[in-house]
C-alpha atoms as a PDB file:
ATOM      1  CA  UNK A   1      18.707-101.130  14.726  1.00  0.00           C
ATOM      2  CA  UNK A   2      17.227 -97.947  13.391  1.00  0.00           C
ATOM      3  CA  UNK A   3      17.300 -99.256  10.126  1.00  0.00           C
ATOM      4  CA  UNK A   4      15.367-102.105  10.929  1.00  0.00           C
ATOM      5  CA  UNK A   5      12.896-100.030  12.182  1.00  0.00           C
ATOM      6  CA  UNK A   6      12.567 -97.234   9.317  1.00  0.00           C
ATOM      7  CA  UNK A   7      12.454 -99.856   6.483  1.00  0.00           C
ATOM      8  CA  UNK A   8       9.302-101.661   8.952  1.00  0.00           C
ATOM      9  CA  UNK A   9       7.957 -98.559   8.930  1.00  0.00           C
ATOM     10  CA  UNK A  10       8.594 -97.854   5.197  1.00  0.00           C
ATOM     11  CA  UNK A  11       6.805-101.619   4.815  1.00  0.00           C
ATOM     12  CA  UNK A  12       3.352-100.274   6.719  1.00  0.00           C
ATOM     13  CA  UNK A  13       3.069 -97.188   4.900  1.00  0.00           C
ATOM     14  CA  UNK A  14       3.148 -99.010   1.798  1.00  0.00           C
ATOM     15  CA  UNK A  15       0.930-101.521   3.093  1.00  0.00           C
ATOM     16  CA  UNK A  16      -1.519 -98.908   4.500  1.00  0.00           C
ATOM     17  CA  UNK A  17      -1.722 -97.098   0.944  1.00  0.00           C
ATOM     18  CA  UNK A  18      -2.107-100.575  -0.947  1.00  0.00           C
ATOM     19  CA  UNK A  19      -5.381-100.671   1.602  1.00  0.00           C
ATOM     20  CA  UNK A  20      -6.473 -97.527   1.465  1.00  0.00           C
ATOM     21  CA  UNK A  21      -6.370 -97.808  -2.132  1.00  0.00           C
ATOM     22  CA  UNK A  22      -8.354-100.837  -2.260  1.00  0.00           C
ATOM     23  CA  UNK A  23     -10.959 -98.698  -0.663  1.00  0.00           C
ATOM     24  CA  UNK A  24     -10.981 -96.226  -2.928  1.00  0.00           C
ATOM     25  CA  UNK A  25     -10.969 -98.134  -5.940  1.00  0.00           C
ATOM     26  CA  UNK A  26     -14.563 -99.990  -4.250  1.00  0.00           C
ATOM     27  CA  UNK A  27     -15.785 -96.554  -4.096  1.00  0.00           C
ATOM     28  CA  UNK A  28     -14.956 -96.038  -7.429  1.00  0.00           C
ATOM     29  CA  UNK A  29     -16.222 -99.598  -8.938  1.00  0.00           C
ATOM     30  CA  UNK A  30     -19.911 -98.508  -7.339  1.00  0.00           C
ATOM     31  CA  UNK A  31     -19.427 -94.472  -8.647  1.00  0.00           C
ATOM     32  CA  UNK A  32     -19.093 -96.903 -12.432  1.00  0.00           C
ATOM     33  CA  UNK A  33     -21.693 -98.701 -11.904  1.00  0.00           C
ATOM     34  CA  UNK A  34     -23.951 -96.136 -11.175  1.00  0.00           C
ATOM     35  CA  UNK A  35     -23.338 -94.377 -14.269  1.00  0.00           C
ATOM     36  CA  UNK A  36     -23.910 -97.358 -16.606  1.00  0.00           C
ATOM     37  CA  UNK A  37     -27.110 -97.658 -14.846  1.00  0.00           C
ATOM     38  CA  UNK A  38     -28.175 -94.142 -16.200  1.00  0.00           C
ATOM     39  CA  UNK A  39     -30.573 -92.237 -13.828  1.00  0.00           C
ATOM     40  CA  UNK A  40     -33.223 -89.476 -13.287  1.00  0.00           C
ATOM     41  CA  UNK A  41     -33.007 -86.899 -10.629  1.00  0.00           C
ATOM     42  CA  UNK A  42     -34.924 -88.597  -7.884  1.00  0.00           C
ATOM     43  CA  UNK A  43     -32.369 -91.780  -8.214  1.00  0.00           C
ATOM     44  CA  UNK A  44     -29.009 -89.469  -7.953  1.00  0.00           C
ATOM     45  CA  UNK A  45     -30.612 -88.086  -4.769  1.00  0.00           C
ATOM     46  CA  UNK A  46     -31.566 -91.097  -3.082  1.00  0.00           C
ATOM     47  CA  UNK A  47     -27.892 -92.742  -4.012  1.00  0.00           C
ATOM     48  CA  UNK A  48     -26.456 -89.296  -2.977  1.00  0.00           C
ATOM     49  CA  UNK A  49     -28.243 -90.003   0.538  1.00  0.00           C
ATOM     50  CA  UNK A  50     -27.098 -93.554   0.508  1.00  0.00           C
ATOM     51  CA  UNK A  51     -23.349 -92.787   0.088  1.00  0.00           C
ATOM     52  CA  UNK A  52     -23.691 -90.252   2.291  1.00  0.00           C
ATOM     53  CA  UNK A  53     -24.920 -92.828   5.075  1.00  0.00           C
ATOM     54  CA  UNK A  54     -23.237 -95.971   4.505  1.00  0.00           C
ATOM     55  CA  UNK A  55     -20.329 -94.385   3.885  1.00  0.00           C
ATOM     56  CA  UNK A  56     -19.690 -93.743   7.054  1.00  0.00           C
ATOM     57  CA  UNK A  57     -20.228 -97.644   8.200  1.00  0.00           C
ATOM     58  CA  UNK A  58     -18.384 -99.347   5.699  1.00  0.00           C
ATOM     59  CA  UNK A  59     -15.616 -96.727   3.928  1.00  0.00           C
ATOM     60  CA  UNK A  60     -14.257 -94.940   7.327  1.00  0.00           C
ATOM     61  CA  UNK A  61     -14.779 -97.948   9.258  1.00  0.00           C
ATOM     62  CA  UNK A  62     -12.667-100.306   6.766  1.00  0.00           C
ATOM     63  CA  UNK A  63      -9.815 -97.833   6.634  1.00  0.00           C
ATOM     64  CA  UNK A  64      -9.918 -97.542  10.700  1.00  0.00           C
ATOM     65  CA  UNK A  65      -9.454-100.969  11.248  1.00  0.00           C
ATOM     66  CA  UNK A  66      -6.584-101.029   8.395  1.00  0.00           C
ATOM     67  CA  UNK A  67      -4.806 -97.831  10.412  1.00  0.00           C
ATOM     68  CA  UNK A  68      -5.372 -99.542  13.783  1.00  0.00           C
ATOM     69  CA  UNK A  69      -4.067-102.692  12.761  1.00  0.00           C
ATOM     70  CA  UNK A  70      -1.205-101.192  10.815  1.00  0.00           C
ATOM     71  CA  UNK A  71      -0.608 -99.145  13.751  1.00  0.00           C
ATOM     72  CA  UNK A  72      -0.346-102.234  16.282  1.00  0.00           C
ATOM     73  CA  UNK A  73       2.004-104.118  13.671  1.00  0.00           C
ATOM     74  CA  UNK A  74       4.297-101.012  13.630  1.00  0.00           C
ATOM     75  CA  UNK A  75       4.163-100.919  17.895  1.00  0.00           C
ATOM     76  CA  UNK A  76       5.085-104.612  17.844  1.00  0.00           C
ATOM     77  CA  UNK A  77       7.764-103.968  15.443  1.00  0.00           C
ATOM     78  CA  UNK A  78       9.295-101.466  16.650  1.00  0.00           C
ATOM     79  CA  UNK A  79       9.440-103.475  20.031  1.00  0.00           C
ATOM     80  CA  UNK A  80      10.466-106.351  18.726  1.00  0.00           C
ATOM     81  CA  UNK A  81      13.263-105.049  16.766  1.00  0.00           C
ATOM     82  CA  UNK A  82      14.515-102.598  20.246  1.00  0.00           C
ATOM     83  CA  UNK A  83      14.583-105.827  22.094  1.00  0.00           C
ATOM     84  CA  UNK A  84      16.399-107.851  19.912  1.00  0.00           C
ATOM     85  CA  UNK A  85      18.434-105.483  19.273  1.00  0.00           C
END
């Protein structure tokens, strides 16, 4: 039974880093873009104040839905696998 559960929860943490890295590599595509894009001053503020902003709504908010969900699948897993077993 408790094997069950540590290799489910082995799964999610994998699958929770696989997301989170997909995040981070977005981040990263737009941080590339930017610099083939070339800029002045006034442009690397204005995109500093725009990261700084909609990171908050997009970034945090995509990897608190992956953790919640993750975190539900584990619950239900864990449950599942007690029960049955």
């Amino acid at each position: 039974m408790y094997a069950f559960m540590i290799i489910a929860v082995i799964l999610v943490c994998v699958i929770a880093l696989i997301g989170t890295l997909l995040v981070g590599k977005e981040v990263s595509t737009k941080q590339k873009q930017y610099e083939v894009e070339g800029s002045t001053l006034n442009d690397e503020i204005a995109r500093s104040h725009e990261y700084e902003t909609k990171s908050l709504k997009t970034n945090v908010k995509s990897l608190t839905w992956i953790y919640i969900g993750l975190t539900i699948l584990i619950l239900v897993t864990s449950i599942g696998i007690m029960i049955f077993f």
